[in-house]
PDB file of N, CA and C in Angstrom:
ATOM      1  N   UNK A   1     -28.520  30.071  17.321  1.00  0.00           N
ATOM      2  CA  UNK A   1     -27.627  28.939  17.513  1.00  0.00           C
ATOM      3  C   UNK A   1     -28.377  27.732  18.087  1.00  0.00           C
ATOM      4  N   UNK A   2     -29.477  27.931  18.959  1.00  0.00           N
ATOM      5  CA  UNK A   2     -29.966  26.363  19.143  1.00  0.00           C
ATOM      6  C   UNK A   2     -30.953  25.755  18.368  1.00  0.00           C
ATOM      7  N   UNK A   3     -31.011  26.767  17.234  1.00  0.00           N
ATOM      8  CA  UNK A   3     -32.217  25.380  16.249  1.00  0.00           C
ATOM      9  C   UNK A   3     -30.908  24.492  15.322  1.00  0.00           C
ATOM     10  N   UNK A   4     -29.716  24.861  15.556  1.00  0.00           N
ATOM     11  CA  UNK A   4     -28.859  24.378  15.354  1.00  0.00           C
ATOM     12  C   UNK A   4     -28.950  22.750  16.075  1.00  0.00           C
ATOM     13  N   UNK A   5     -28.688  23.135  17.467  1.00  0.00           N
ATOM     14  CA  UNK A   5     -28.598  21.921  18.343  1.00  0.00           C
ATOM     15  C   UNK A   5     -29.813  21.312  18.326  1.00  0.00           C
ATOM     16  N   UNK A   6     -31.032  21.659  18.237  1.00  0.00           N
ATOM     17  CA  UNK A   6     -32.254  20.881  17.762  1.00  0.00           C
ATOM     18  C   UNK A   6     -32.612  20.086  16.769  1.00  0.00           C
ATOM     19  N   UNK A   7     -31.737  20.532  15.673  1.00  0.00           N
ATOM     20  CA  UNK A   7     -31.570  19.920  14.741  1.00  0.00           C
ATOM     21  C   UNK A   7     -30.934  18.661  14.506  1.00  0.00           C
ATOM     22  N   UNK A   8     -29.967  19.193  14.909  1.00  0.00           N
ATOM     23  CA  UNK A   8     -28.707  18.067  15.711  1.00  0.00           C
ATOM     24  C   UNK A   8     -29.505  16.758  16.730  1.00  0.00           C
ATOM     25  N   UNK A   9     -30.233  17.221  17.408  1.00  0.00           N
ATOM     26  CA  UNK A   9     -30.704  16.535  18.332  1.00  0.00           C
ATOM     27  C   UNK A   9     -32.036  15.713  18.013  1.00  0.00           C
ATOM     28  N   UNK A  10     -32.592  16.571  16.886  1.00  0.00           N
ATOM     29  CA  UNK A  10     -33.974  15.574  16.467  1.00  0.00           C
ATOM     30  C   UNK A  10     -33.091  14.780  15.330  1.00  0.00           C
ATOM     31  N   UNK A  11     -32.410  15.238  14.379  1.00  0.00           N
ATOM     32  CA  UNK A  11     -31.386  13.831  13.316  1.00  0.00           C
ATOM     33  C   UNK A  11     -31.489  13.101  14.249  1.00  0.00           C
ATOM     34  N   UNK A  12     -30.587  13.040  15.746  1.00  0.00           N
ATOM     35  CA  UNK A  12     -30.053  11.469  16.438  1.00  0.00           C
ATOM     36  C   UNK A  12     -31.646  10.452  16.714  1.00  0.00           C
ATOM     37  N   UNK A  13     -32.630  11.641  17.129  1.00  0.00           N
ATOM     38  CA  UNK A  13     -33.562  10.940  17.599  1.00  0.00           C
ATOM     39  C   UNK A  13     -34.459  10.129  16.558  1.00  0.00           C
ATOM     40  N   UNK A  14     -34.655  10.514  15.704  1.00  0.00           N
ATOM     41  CA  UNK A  14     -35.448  10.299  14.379  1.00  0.00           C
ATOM     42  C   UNK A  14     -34.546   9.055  13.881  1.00  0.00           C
ATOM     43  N   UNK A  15     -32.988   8.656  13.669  1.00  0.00           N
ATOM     44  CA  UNK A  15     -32.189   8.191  13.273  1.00  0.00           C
ATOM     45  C   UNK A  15     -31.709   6.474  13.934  1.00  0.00           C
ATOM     46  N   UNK A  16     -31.855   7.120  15.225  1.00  0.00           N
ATOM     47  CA  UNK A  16     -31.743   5.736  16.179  1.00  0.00           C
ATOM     48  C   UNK A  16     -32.573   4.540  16.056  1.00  0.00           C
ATOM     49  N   UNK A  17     -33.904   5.217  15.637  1.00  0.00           N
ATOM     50  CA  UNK A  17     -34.772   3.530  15.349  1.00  0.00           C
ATOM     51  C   UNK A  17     -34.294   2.947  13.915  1.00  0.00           C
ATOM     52  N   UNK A  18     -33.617   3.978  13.077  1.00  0.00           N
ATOM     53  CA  UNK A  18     -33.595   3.233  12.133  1.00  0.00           C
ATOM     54  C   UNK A  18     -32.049   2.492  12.149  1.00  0.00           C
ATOM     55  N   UNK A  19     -31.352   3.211  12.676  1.00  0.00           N
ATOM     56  CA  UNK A  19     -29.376   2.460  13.471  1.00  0.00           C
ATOM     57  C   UNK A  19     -30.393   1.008  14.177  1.00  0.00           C
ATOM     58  N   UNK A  20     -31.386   0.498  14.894  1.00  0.00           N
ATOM     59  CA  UNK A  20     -31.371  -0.544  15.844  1.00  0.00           C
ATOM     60  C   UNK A  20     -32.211  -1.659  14.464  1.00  0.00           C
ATOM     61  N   UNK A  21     -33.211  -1.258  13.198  1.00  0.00           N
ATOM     62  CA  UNK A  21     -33.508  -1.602  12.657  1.00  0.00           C
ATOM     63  C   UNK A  21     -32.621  -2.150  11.565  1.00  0.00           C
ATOM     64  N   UNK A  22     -32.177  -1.600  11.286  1.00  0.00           N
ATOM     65  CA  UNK A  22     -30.124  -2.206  10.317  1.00  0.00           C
ATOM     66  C   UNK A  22     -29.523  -2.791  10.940  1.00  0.00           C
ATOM     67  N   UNK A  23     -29.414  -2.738  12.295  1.00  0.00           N
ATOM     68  CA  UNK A  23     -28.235  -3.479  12.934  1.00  0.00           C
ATOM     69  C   UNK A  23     -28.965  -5.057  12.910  1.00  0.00           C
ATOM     70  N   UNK A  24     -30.775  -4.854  13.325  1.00  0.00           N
ATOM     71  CA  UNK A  24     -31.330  -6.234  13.237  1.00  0.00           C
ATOM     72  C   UNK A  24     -31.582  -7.238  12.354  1.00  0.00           C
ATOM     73  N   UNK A  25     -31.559  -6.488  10.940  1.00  0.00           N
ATOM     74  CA  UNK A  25     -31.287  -7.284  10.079  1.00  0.00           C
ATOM     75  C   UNK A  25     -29.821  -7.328   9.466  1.00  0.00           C
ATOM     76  N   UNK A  26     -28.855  -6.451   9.531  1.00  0.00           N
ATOM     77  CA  UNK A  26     -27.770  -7.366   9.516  1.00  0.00           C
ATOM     78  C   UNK A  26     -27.418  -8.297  10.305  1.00  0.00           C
ATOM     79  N   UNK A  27     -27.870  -8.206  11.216  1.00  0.00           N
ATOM     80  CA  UNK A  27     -27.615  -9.377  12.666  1.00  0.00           C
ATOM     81  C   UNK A  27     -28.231 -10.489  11.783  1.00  0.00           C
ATOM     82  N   UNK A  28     -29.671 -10.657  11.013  1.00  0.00           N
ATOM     83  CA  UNK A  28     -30.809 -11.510  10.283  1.00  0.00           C
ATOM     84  C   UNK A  28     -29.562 -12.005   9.002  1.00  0.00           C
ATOM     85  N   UNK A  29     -29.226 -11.405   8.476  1.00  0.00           N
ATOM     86  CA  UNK A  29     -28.136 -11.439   7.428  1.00  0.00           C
ATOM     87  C   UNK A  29     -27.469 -12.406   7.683  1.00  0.00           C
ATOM     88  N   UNK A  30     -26.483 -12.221   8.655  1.00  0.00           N
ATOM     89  CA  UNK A  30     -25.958 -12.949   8.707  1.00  0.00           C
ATOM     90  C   UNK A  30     -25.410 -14.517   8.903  1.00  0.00           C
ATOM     91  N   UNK A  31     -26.557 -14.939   9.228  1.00  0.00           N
ATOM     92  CA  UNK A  31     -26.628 -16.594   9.157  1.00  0.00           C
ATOM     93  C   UNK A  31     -26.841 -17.091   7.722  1.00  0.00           C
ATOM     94  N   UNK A  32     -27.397 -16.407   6.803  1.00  0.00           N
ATOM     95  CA  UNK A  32     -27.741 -16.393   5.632  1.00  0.00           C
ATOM     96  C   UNK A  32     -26.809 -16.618   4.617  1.00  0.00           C
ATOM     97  N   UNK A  33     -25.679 -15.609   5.200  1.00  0.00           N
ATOM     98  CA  UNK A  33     -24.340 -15.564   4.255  1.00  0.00           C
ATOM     99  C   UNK A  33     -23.130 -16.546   4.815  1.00  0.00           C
ATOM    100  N   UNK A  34     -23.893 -16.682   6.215  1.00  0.00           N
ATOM    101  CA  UNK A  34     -22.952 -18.176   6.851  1.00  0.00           C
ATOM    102  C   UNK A  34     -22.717 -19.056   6.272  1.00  0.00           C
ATOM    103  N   UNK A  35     -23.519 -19.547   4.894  1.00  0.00           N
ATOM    104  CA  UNK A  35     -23.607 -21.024   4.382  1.00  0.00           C
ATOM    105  C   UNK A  35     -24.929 -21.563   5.203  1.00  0.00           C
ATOM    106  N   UNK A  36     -25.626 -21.185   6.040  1.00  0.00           N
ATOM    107  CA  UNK A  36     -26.803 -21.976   6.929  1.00  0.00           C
ATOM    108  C   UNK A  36     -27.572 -22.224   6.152  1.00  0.00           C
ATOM    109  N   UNK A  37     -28.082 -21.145   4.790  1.00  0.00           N
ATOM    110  CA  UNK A  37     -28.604 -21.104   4.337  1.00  0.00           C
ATOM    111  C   UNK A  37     -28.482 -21.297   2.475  1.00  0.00           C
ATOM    112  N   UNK A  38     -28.797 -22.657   2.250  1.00  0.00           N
ATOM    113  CA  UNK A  38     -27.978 -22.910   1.073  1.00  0.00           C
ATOM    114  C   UNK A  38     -29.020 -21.728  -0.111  1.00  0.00           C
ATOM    115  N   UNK A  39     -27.434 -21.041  -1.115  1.00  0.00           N
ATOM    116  CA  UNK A  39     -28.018 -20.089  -1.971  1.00  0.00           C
ATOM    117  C   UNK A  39     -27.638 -18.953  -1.464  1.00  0.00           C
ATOM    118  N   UNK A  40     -27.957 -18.343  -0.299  1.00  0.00           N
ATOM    119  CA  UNK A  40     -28.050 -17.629   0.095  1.00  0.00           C
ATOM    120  C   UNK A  40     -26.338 -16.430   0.329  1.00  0.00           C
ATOM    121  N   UNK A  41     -25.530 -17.471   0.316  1.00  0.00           N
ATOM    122  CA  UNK A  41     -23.838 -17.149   0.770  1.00  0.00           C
ATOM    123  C   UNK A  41     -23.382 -16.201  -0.799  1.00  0.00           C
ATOM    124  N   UNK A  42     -23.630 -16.753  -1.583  1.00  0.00           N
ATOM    125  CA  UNK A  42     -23.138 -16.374  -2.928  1.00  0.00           C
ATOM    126  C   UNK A  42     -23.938 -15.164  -4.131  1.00  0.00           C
ATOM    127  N   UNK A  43     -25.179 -14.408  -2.970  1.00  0.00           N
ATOM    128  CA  UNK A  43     -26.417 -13.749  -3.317  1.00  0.00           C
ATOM    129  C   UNK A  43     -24.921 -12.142  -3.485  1.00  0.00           C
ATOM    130  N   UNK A  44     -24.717 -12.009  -4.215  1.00  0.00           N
ATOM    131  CA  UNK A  44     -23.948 -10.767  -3.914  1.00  0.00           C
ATOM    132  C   UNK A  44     -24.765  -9.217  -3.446  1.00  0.00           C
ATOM    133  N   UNK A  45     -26.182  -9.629  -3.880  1.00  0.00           N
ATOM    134  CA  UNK A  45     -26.821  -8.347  -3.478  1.00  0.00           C
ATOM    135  C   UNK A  45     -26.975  -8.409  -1.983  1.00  0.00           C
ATOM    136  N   UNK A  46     -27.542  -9.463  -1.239  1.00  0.00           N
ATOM    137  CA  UNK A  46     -27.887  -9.656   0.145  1.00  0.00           C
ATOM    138  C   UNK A  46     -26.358  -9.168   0.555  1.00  0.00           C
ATOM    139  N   UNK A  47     -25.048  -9.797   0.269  1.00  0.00           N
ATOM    140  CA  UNK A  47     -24.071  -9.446   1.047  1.00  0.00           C
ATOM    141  C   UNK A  47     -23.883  -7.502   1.138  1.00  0.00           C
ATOM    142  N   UNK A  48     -24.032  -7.037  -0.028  1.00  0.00           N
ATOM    143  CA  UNK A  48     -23.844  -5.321  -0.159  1.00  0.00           C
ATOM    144  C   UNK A  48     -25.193  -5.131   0.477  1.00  0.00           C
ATOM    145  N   UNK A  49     -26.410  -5.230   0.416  1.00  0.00           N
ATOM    146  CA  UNK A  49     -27.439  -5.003   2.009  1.00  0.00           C
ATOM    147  C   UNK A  49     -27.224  -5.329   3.064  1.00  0.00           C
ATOM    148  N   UNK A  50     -26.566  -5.963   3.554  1.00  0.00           N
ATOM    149  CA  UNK A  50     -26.116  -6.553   4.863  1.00  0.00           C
ATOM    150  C   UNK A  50     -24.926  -5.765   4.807  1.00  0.00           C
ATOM    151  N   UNK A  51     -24.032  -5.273   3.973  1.00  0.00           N
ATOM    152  CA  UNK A  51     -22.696  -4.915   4.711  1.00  0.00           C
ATOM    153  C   UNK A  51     -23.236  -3.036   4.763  1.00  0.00           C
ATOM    154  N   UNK A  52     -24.310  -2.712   4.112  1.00  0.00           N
ATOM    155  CA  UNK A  52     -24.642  -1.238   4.100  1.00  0.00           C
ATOM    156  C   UNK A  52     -25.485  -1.301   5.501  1.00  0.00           C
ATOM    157  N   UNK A  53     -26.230  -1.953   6.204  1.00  0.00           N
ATOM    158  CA  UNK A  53     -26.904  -2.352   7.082  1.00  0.00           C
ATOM    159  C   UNK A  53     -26.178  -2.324   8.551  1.00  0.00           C
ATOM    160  N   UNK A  54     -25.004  -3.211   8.141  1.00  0.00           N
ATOM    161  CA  UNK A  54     -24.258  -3.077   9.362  1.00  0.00           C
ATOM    162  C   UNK A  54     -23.372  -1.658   9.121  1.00  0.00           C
ATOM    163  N   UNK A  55     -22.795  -1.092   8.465  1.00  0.00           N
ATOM    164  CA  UNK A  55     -22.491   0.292   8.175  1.00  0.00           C
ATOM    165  C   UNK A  55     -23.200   1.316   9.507  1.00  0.00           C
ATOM    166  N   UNK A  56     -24.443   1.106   8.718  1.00  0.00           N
ATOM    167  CA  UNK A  56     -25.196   2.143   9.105  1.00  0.00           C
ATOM    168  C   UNK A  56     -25.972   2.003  10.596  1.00  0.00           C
ATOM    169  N   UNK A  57     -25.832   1.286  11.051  1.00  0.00           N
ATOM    170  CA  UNK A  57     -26.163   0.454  12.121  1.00  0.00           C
ATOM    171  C   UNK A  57     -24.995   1.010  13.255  1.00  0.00           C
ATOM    172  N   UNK A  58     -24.300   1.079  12.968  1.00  0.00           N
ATOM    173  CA  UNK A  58     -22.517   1.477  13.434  1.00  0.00           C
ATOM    174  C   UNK A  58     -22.187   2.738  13.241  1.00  0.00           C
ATOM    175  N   UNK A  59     -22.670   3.826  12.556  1.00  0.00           N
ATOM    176  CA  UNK A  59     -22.836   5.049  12.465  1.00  0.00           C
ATOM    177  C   UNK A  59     -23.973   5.995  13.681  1.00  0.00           C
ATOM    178  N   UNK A  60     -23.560   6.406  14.439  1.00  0.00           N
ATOM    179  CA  UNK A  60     -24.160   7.543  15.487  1.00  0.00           C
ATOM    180  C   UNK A  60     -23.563   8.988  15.461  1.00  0.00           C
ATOM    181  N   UNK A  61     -24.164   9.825  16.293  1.00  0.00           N
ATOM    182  CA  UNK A  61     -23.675  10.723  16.366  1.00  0.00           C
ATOM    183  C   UNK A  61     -22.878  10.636  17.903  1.00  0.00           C
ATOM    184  N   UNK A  62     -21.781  11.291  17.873  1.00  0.00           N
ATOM    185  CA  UNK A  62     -20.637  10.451  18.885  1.00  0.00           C
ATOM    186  C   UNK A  62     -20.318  12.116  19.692  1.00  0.00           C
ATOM    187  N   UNK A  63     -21.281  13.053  19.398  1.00  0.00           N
ATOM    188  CA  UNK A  63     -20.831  14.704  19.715  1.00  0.00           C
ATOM    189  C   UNK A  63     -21.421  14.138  21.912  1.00  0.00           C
ATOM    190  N   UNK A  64     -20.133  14.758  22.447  1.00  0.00           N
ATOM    191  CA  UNK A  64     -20.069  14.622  23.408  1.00  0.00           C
ATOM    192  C   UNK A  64     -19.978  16.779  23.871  1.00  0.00           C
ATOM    193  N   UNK A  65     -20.669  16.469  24.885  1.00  0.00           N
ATOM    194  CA  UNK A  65     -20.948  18.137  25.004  1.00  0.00           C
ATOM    195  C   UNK A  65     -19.891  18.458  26.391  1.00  0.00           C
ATOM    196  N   UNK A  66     -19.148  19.068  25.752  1.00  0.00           N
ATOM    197  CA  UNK A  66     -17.961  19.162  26.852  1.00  0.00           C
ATOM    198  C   UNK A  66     -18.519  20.232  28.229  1.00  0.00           C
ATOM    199  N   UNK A  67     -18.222  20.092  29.468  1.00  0.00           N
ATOM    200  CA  UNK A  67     -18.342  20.895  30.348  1.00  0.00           C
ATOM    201  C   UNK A  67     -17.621  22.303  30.200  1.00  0.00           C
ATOM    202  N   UNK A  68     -18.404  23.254  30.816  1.00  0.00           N
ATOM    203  CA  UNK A  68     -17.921  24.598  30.684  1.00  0.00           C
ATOM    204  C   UNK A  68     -16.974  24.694  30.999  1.00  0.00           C
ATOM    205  N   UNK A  69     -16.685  24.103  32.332  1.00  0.00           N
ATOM    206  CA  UNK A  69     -15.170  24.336  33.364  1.00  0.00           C
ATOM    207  C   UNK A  69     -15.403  25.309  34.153  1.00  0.00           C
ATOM    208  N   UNK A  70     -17.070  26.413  34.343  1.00  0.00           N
ATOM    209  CA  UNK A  70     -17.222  27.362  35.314  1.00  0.00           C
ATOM    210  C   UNK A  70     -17.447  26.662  36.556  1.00  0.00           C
ATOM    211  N   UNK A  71     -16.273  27.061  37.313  1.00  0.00           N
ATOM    212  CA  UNK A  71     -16.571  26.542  38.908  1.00  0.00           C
ATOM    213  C   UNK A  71     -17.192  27.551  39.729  1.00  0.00           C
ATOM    214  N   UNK A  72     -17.074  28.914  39.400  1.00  0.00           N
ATOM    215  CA  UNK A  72     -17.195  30.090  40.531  1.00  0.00           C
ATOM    216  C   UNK A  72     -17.142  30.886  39.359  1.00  0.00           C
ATOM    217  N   UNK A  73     -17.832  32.211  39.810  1.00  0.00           N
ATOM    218  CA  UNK A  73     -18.059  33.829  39.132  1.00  0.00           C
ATOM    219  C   UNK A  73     -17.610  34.460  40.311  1.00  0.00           C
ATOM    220  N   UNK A  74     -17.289  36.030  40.106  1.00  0.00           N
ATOM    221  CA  UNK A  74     -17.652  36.978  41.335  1.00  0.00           C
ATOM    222  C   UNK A  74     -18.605  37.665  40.587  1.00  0.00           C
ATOM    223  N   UNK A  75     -19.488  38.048  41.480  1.00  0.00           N
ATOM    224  CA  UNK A  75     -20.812  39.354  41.236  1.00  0.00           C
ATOM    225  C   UNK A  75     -20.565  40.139  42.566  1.00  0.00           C
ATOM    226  N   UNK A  76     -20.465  41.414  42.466  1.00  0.00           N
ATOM    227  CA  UNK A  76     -20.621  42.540  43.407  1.00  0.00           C
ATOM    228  C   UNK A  76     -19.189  42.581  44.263  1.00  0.00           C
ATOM    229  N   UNK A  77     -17.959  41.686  44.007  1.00  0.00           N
ATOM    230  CA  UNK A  77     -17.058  41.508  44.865  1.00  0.00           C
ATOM    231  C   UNK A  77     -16.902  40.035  45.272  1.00  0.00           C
ATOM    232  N   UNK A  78     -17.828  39.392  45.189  1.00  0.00           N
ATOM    233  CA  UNK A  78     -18.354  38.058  45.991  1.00  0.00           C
ATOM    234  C   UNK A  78     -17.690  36.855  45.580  1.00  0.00           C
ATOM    235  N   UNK A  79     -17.353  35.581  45.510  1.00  0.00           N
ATOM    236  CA  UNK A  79     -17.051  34.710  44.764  1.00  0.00           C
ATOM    237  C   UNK A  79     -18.432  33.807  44.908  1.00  0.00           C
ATOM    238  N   UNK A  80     -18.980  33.420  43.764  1.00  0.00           N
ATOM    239  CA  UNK A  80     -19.894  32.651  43.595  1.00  0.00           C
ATOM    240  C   UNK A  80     -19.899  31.235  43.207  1.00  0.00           C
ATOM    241  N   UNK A  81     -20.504  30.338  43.540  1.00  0.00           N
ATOM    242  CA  UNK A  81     -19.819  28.830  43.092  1.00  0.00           C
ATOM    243  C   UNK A  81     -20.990  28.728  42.074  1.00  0.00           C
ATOM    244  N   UNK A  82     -20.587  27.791  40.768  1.00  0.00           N
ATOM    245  CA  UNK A  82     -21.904  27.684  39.928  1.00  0.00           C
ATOM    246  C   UNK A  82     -21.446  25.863  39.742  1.00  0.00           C
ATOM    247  N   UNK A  83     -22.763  26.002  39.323  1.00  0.00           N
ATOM    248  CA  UNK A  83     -23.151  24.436  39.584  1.00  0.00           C
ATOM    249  C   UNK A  83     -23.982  24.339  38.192  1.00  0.00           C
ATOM    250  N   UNK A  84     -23.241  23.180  37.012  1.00  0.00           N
ATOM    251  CA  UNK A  84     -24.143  23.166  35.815  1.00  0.00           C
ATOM    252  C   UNK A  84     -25.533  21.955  35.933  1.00  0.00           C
ATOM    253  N   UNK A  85     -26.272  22.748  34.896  1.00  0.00           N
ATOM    254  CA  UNK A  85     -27.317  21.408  35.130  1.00  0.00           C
ATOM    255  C   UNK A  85     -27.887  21.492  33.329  1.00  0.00           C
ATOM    256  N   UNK A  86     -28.511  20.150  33.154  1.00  0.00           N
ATOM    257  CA  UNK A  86     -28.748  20.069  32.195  1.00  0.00           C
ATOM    258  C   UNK A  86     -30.364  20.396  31.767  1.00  0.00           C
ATOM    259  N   UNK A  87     -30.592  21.654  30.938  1.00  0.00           N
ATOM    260  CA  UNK A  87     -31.908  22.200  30.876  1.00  0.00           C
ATOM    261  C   UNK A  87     -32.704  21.317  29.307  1.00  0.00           C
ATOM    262  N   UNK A  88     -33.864  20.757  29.485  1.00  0.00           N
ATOM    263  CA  UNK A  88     -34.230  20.438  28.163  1.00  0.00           C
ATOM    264  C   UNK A  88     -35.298  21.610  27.852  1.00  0.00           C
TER     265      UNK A  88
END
């Protein structure tokens, strides 16, 4: 089960430079299709790269890892308090 979550976890990492690289040129895009740039507004290909850009730019992985909810165990009779921590 955790080359599962590794997997999971190298996609986001591998993925993120390219989400901040789309978002920067649709951000670039967009003055372009403002009219700022005469020609440029009526390019129908630039607008479908820029609107796949910002898409994808706006796409993450949004998996939030819920807490166990273990507050305490007993072992031997005992009540034990547990305390989570996050292991990489």
């Amino acid at each position: 089960m955790t080359k599962i979550y590794q997997a999971y976890q190298g996609y986001a990492d591998l993925s993120d430079p390219l989400r901040m690289l789309a978002g920067a040129w649709a951000g670039t895009a967009a003055p372009m299709l403002a009219n700022r740039w005469p020609g440029w507004s009526d390019s129908l290909a630039l607008r479908k790269v820029a609107a796949a850009c910002e898409v994808f730019s706006s796409t993450q992985l949004t998996h939030q890892r819920p807490a166990f909810g273990i507050d305490s165990v007993e072992e031997n009779g005992c009540t034990v308090s547990v305390r989570e921590e996050v292991v990489e």
